[in-house]
PDB file of N, CA and C in Angstrom:
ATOM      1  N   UNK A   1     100.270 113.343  76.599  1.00  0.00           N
ATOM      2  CA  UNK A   1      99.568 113.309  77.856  1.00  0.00           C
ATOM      3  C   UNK A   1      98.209 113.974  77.679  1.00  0.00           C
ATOM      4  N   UNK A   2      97.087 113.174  78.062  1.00  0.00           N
ATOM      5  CA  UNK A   2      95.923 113.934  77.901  1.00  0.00           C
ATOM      6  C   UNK A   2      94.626 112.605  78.827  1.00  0.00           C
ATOM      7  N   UNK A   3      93.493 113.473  78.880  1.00  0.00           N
ATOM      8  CA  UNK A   3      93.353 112.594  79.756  1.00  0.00           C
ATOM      9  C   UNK A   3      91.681 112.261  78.751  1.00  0.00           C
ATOM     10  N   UNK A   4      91.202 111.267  78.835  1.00  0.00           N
ATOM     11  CA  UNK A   4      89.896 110.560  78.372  1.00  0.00           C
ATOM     12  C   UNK A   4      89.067 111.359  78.856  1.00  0.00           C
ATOM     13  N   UNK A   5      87.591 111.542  77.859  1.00  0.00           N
ATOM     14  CA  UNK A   5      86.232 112.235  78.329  1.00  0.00           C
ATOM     15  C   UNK A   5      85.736 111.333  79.317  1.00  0.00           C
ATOM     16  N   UNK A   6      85.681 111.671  80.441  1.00  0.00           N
ATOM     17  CA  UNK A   6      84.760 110.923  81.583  1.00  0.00           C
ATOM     18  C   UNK A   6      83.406 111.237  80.957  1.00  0.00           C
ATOM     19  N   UNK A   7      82.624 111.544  80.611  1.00  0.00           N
ATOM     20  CA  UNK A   7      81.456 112.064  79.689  1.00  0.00           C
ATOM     21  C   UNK A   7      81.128 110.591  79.000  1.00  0.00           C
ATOM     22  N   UNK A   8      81.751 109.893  78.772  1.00  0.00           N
ATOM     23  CA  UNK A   8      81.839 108.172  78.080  1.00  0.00           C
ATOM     24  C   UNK A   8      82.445 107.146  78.583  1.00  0.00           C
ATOM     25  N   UNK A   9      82.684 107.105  80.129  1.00  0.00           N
ATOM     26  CA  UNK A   9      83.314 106.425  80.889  1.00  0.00           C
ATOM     27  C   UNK A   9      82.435 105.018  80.859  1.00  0.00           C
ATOM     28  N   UNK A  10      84.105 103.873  80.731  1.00  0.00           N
ATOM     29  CA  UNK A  10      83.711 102.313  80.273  1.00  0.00           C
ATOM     30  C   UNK A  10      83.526 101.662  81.565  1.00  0.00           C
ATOM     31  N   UNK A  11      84.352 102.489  82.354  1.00  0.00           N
ATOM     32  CA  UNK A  11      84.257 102.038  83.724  1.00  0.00           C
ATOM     33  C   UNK A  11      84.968 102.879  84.797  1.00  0.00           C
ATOM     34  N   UNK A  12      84.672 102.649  86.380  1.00  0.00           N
ATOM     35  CA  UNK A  12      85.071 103.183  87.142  1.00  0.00           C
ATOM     36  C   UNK A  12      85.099 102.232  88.086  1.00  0.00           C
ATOM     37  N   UNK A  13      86.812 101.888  88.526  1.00  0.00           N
ATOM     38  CA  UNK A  13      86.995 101.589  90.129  1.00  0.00           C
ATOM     39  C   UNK A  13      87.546 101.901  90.954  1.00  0.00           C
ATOM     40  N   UNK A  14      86.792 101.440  92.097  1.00  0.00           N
ATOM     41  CA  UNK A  14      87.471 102.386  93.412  1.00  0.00           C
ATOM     42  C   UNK A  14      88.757 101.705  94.015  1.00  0.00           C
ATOM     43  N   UNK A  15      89.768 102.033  94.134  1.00  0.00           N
ATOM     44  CA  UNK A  15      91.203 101.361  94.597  1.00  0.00           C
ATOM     45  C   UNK A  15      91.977 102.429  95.741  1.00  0.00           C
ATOM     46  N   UNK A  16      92.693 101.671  96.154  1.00  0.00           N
ATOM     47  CA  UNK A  16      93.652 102.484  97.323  1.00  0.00           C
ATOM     48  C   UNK A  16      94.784 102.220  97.102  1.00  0.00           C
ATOM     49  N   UNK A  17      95.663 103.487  97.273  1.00  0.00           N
ATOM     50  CA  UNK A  17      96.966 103.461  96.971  1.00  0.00           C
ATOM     51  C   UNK A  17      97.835 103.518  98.486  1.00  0.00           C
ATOM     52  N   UNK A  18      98.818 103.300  99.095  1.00  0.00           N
ATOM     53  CA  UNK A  18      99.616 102.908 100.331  1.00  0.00           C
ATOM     54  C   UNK A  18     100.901 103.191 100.420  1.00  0.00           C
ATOM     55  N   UNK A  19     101.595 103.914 101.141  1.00  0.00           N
ATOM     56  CA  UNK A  19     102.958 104.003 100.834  1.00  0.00           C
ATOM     57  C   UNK A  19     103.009 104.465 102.077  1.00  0.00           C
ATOM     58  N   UNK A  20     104.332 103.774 103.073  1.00  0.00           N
ATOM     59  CA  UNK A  20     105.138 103.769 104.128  1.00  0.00           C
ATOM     60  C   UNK A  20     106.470 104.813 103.578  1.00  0.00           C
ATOM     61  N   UNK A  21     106.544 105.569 103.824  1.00  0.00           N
ATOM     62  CA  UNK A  21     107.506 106.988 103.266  1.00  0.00           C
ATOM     63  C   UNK A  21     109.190 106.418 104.216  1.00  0.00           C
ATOM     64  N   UNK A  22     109.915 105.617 103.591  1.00  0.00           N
ATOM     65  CA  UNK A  22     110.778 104.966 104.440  1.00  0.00           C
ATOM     66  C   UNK A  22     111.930 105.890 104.796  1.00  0.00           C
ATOM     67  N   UNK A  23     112.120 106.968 103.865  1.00  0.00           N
ATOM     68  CA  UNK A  23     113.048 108.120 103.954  1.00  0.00           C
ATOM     69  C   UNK A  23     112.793 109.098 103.861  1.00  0.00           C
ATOM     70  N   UNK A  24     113.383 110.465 103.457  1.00  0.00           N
ATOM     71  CA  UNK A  24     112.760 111.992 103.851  1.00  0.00           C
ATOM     72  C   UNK A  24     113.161 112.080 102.588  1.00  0.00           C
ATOM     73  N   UNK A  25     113.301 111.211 101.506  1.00  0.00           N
ATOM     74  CA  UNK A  25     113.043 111.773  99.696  1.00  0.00           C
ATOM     75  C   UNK A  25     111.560 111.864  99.514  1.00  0.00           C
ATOM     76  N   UNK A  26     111.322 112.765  98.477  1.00  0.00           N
ATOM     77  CA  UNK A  26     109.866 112.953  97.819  1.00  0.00           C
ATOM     78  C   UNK A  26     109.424 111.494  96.916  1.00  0.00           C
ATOM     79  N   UNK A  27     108.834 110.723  97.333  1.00  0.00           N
ATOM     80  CA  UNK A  27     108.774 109.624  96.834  1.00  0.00           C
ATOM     81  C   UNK A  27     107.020 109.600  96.335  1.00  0.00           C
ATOM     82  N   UNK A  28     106.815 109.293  95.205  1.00  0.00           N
ATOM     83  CA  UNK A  28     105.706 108.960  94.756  1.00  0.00           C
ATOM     84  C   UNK A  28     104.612 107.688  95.349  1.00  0.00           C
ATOM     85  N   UNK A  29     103.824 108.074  95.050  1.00  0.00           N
ATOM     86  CA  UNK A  29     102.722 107.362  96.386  1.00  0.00           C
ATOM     87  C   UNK A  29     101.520 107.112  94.992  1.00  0.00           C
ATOM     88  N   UNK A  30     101.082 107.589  94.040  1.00  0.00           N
ATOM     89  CA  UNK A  30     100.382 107.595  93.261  1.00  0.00           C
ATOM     90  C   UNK A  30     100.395 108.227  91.829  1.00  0.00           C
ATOM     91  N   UNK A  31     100.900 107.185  90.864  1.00  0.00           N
ATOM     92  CA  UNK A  31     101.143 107.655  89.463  1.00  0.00           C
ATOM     93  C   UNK A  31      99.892 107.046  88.171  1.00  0.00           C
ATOM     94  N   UNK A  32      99.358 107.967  87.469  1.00  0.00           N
ATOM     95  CA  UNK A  32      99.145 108.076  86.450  1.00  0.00           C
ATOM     96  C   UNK A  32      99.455 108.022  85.377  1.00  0.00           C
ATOM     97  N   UNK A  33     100.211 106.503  84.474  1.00  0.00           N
ATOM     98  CA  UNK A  33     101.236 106.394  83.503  1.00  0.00           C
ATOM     99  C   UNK A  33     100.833 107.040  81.932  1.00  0.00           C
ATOM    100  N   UNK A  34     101.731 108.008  81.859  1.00  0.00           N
ATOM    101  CA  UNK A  34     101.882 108.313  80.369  1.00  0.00           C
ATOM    102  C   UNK A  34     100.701 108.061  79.401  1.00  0.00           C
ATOM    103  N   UNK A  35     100.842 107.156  79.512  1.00  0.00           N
ATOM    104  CA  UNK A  35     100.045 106.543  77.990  1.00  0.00           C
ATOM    105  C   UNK A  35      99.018 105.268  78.613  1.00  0.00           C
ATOM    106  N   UNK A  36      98.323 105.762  79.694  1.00  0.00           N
ATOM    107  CA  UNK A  36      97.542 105.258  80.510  1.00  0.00           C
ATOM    108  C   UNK A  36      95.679 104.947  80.152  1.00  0.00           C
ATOM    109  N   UNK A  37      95.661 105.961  79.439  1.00  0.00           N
ATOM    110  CA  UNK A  37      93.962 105.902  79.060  1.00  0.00           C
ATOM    111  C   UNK A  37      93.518 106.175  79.870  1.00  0.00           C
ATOM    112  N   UNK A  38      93.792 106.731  81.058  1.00  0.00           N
ATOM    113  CA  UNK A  38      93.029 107.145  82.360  1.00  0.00           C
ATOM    114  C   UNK A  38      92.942 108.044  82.640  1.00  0.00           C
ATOM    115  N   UNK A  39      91.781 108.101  83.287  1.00  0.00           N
ATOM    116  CA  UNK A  39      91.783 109.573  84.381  1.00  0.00           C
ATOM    117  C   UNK A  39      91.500 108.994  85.718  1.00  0.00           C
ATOM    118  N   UNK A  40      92.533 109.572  87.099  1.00  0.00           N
ATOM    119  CA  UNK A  40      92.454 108.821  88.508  1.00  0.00           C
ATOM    120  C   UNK A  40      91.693 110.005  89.174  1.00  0.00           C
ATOM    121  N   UNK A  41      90.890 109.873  89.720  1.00  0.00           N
ATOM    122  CA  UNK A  41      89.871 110.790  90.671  1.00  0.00           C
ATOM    123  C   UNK A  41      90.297 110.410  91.928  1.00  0.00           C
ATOM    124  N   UNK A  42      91.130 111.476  92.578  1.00  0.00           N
ATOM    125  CA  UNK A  42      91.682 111.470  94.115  1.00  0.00           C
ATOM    126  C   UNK A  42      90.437 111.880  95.027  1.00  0.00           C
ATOM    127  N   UNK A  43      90.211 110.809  95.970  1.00  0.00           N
ATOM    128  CA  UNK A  43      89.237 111.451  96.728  1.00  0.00           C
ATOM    129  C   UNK A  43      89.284 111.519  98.112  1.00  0.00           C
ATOM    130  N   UNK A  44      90.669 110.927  98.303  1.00  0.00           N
ATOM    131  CA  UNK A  44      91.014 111.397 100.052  1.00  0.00           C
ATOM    132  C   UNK A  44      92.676 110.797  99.980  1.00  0.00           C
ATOM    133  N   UNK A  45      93.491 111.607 101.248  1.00  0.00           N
ATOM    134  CA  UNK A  45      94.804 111.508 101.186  1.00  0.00           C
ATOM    135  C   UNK A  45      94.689 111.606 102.685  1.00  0.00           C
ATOM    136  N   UNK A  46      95.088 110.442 103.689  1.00  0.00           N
ATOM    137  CA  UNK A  46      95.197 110.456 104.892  1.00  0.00           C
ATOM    138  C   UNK A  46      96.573 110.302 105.299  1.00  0.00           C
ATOM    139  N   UNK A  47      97.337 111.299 105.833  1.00  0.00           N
ATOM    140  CA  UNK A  47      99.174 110.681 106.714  1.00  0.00           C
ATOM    141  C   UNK A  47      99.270 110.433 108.038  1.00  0.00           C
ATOM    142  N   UNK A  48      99.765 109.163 108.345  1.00  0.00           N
ATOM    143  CA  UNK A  48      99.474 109.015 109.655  1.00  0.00           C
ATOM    144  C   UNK A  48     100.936 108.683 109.994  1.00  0.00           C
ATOM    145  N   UNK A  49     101.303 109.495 111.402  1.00  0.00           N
ATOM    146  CA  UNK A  49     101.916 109.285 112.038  1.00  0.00           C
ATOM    147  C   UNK A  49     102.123 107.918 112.686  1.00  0.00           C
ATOM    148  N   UNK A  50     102.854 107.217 112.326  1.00  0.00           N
ATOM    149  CA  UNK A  50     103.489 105.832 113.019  1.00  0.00           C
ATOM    150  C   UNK A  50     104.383 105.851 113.858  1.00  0.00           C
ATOM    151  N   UNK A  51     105.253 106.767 113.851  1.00  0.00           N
ATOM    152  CA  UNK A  51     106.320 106.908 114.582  1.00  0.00           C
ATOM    153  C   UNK A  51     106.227 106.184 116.083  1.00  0.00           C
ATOM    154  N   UNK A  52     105.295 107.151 116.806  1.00  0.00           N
ATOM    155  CA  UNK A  52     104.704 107.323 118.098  1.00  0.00           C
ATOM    156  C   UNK A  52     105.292 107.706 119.401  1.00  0.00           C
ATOM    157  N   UNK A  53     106.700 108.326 118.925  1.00  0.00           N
ATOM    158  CA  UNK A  53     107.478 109.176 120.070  1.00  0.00           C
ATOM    159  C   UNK A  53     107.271 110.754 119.280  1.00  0.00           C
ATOM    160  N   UNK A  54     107.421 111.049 118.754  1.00  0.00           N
ATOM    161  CA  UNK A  54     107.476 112.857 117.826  1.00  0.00           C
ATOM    162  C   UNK A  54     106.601 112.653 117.204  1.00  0.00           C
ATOM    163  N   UNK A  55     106.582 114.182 116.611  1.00  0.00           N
ATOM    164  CA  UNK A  55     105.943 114.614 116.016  1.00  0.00           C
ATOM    165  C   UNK A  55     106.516 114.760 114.213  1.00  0.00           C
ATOM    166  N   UNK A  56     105.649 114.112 113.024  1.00  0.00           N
ATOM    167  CA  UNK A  56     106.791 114.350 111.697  1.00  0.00           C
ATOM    168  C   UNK A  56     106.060 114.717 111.262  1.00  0.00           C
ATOM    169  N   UNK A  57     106.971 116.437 110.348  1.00  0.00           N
ATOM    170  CA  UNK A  57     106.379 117.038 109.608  1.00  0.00           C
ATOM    171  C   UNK A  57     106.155 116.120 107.843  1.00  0.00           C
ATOM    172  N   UNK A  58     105.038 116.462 107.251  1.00  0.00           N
ATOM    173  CA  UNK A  58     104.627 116.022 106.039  1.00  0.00           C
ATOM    174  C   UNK A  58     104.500 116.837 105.009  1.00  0.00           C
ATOM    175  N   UNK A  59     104.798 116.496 103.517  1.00  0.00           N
ATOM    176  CA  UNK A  59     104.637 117.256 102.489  1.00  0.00           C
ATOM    177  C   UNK A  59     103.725 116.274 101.796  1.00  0.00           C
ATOM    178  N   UNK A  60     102.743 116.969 100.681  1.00  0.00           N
ATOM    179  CA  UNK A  60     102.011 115.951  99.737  1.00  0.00           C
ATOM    180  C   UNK A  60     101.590 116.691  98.386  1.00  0.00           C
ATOM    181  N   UNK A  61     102.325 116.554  97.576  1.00  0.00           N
ATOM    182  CA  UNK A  61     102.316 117.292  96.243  1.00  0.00           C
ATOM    183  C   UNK A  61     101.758 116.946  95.091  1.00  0.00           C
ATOM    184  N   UNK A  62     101.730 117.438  93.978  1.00  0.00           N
ATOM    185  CA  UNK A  62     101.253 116.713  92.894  1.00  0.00           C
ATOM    186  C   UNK A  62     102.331 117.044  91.918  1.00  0.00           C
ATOM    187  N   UNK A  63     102.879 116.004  91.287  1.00  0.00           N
ATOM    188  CA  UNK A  63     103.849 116.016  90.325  1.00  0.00           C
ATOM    189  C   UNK A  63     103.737 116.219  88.841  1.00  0.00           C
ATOM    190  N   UNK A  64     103.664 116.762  87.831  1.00  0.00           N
ATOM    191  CA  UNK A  64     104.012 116.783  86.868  1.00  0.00           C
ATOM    192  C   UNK A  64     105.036 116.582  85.642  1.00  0.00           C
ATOM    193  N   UNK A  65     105.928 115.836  86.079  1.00  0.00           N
ATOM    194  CA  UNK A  65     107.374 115.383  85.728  1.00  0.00           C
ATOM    195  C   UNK A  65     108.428 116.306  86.375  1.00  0.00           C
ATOM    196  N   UNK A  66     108.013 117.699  86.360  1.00  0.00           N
ATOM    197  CA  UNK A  66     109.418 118.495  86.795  1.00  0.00           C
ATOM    198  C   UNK A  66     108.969 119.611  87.824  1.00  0.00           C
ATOM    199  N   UNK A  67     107.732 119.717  87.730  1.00  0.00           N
ATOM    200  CA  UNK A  67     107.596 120.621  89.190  1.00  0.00           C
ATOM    201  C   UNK A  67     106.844 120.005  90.416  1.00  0.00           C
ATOM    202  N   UNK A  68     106.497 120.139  91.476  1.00  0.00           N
ATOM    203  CA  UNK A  68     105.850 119.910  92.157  1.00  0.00           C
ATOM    204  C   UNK A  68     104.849 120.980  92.612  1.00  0.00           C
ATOM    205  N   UNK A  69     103.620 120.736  92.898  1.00  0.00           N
ATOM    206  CA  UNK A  69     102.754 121.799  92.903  1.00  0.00           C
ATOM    207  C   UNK A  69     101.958 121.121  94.599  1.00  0.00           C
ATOM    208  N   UNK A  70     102.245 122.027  95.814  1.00  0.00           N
ATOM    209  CA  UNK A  70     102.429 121.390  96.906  1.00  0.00           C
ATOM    210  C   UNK A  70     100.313 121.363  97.587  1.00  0.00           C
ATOM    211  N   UNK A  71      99.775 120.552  98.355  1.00  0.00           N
ATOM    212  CA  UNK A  71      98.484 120.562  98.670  1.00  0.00           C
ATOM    213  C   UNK A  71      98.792 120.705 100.003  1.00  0.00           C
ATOM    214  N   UNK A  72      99.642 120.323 100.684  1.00  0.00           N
ATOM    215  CA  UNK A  72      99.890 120.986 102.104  1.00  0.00           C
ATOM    216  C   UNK A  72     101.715 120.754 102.116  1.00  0.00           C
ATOM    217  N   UNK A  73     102.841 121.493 102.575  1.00  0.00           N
ATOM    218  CA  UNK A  73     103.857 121.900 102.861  1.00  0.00           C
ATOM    219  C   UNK A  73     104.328 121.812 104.424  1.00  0.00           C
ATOM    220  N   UNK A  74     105.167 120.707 104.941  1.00  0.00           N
ATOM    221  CA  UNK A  74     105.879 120.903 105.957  1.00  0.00           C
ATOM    222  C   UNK A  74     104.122 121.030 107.106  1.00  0.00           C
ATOM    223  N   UNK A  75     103.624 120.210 106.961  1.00  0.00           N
ATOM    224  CA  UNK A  75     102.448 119.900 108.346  1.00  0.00           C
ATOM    225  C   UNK A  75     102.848 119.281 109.127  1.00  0.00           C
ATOM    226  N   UNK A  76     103.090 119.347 110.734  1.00  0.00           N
ATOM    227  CA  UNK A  76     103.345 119.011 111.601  1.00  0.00           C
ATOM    228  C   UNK A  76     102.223 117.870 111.852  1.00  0.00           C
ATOM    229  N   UNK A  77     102.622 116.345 111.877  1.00  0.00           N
ATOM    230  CA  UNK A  77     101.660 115.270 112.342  1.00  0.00           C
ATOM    231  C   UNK A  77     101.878 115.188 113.777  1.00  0.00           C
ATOM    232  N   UNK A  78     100.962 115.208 114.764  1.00  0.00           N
ATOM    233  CA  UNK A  78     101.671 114.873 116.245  1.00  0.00           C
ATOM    234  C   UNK A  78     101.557 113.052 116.180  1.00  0.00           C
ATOM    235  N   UNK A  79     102.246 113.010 117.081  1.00  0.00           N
ATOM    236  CA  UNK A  79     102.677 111.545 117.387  1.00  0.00           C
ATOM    237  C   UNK A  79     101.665 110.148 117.766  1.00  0.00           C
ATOM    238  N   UNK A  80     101.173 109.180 116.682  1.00  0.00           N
ATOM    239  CA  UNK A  80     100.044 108.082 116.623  1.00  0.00           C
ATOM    240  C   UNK A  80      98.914 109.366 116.452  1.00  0.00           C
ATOM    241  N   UNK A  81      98.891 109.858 115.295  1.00  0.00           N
ATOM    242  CA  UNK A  81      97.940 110.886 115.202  1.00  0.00           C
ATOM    243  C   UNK A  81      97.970 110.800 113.451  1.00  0.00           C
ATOM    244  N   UNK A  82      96.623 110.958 112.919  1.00  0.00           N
ATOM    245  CA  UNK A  82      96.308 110.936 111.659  1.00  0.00           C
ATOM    246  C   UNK A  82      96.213 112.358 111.091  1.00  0.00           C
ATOM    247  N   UNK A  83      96.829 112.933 109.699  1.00  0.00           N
ATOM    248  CA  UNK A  83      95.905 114.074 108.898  1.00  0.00           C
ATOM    249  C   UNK A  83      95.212 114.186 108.027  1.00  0.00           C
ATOM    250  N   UNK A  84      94.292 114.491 107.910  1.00  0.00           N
ATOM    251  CA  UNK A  84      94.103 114.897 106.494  1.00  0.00           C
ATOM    252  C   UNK A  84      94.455 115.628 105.864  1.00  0.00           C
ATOM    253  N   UNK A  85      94.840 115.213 104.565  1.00  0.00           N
ATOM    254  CA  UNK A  85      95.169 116.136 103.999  1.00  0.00           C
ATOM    255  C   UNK A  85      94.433 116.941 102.451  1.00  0.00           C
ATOM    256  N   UNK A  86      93.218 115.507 102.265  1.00  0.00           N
ATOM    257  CA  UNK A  86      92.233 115.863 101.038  1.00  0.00           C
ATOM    258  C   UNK A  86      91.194 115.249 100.986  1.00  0.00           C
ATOM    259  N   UNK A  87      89.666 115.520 100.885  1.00  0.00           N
ATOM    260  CA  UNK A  87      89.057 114.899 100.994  1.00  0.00           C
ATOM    261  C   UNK A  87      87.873 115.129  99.736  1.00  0.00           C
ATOM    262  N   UNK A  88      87.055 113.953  99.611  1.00  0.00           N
ATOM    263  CA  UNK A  88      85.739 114.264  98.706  1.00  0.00           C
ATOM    264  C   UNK A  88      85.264 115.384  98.434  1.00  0.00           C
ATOM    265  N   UNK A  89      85.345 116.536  99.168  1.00  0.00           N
ATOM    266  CA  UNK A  89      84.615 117.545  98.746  1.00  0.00           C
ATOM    267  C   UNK A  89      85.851 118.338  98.496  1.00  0.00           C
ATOM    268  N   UNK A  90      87.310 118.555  98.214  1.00  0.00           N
ATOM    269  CA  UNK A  90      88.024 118.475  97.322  1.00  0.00           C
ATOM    270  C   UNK A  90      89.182 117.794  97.010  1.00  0.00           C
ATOM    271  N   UNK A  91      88.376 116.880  96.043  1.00  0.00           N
ATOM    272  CA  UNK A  91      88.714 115.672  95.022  1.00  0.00           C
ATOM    273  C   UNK A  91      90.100 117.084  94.119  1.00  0.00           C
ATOM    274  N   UNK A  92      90.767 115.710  93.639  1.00  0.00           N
ATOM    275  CA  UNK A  92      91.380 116.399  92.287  1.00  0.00           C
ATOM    276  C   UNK A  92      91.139 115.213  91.085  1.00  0.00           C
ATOM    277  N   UNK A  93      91.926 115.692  90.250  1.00  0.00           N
ATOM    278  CA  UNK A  93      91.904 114.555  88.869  1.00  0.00           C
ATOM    279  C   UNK A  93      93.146 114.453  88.726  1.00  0.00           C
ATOM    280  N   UNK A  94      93.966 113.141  88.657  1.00  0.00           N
ATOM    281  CA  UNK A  94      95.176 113.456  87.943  1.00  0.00           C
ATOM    282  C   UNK A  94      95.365 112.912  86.728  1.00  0.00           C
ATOM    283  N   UNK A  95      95.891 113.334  85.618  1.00  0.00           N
ATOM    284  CA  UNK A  95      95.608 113.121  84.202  1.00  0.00           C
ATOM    285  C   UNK A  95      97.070 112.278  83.964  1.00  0.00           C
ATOM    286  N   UNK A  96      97.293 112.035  82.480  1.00  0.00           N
ATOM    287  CA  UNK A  96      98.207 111.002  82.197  1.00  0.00           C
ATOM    288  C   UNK A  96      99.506 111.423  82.512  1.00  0.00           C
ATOM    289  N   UNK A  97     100.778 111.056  83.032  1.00  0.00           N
ATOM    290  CA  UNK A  97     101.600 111.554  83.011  1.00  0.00           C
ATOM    291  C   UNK A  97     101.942 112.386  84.881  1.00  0.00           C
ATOM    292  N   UNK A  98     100.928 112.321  85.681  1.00  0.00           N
ATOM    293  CA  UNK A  98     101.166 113.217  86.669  1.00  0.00           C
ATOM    294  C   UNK A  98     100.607 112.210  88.126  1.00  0.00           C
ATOM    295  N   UNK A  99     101.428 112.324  89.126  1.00  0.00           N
ATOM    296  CA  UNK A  99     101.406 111.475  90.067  1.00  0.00           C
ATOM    297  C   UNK A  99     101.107 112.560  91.693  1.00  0.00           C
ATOM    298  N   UNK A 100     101.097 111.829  92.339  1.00  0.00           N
ATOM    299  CA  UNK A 100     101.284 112.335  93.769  1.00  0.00           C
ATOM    300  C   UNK A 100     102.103 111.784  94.300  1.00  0.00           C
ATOM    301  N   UNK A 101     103.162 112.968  95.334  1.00  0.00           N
ATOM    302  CA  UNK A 101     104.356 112.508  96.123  1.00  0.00           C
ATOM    303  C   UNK A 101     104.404 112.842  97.045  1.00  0.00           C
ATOM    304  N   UNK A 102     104.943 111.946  97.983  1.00  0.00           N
ATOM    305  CA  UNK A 102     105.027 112.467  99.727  1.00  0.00           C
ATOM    306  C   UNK A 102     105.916 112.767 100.557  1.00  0.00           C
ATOM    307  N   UNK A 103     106.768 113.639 101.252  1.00  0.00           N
ATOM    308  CA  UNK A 103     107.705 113.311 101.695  1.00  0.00           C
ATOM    309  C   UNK A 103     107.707 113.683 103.246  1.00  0.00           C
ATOM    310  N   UNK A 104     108.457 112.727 104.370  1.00  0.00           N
ATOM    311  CA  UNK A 104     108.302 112.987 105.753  1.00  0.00           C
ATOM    312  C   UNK A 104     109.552 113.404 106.390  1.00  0.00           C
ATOM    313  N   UNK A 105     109.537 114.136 107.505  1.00  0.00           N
ATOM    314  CA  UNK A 105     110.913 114.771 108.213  1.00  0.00           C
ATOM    315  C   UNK A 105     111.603 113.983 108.374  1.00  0.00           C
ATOM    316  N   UNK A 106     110.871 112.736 108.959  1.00  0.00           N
ATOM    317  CA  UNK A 106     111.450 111.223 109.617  1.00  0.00           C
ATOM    318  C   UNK A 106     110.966 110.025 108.871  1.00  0.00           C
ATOM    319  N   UNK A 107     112.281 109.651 108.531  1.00  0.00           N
ATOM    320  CA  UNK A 107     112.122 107.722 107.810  1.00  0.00           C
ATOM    321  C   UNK A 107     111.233 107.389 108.462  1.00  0.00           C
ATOM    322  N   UNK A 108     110.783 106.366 107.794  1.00  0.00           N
ATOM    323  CA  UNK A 108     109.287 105.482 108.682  1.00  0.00           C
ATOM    324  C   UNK A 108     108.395 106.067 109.458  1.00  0.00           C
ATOM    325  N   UNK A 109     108.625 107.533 109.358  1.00  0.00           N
ATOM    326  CA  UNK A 109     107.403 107.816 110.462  1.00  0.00           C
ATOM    327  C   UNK A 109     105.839 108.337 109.819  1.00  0.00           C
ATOM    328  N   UNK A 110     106.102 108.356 108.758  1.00  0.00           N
ATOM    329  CA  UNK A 110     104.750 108.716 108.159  1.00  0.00           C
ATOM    330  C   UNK A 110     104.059 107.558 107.048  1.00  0.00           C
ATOM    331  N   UNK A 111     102.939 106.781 107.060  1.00  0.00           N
ATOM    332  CA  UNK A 111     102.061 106.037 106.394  1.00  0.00           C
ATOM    333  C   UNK A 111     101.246 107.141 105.682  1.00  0.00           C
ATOM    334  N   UNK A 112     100.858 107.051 104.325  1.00  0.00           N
ATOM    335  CA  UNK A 112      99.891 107.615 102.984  1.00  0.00           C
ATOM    336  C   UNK A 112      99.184 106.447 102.696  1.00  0.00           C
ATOM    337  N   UNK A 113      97.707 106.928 103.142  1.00  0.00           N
ATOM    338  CA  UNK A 113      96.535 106.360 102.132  1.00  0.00           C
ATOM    339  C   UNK A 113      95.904 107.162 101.230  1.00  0.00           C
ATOM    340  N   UNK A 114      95.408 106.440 100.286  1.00  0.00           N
ATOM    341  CA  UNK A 114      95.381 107.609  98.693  1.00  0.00           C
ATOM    342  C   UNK A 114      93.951 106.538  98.730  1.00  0.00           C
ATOM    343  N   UNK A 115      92.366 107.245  98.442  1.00  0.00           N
ATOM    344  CA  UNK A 115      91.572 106.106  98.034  1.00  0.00           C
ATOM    345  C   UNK A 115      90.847 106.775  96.803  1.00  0.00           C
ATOM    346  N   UNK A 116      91.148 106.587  95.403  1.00  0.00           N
ATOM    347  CA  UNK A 116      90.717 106.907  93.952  1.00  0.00           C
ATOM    348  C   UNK A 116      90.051 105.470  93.540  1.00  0.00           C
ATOM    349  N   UNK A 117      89.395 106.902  92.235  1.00  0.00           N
ATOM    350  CA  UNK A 117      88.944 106.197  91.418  1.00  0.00           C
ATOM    351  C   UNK A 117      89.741 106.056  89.886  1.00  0.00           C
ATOM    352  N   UNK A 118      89.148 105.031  89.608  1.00  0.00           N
ATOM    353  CA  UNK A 118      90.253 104.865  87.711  1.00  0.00           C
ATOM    354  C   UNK A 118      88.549 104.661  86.998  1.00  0.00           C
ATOM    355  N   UNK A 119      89.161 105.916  85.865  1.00  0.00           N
ATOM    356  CA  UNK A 119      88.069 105.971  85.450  1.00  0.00           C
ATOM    357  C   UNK A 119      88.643 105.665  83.930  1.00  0.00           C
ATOM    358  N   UNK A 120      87.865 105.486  83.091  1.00  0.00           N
ATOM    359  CA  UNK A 120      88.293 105.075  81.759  1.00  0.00           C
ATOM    360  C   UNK A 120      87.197 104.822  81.076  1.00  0.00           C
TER     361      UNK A 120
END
C-alpha cells in the first residue's frame, strides 16, 4: 500500500461517489483498491437525511482495513435536512488500501455524497 507522487500526476478526475446506507452496518461508501496506483482527494462528504419523519444519527469514518478512524461520530441529522460533514478546505487523501464508511441509526434514512478527485 502506498500511494503515487502527485508531484507527476498523469491525470486528475473529478467523480462522485453515492451510497443510500440501507442498514445501521458500517458500510463503505468510498474505496481506494490495494494495488490501485492512486491517490483519491476527498473534497466534500454531504449526509442527508431522507427519512423525513426523525431525526438519524450519522457516523463517517475512514477505514484502514482494521480500524476505523471516525471524522464525525453519532451526528444527529434532523429530518429532510442535509450535513456536512467535510469540505474543500479540509480535503483528506486516501491512499491505496483505505476507504470511507458510513453508518446510520436508521435503514434508509441517510443518503452519502462523496465528490473526489483520482489522481494518478
Amino acid at each position: 500500500m502506498a500511494a503515487p507522487n502527485i508531484a507527476a500526476v498523469t491525470s486528475i478526475i473529478g467523480k462522485t461517489a453515492r451510497a443510500s446506507l440501507a442498514n445501521t452496518s458500517n458500510t463503505s461508501v468510498l474505496s481506494n483498491g490495494a494495488s490501485s496506483g492512486l491517490v483519491l482527494k476527498v473534497n466534500s462528504i454531504l449526509a442527508a437525511n431522507v427519512n423525513g419523519l426523525s431525526a438519524v444519527d450519522v457516523s463517517v469514518s475512514v477505514y484502514n482495513g482494521t480500524t476505523d478512524t471516525y471524522i464525525v461520530k453519532t451526528v444527529s441529522v434532523p429530518p429532510d435536512a442535509t450535513q456536512v460533514v467535510l469540505t474543500k478546505e479540509t480535503s483528506l487523501y486516501l491512499e491505496e488500501g483505505i476507504s470511507v464508511r458510513a453508518q446510520a441509526s436508521t435503514a434508509n434514512g441517510i443518503d452519502i455524497l462523496i465528490g473526489y478527485e483520482e489522481i494518478g
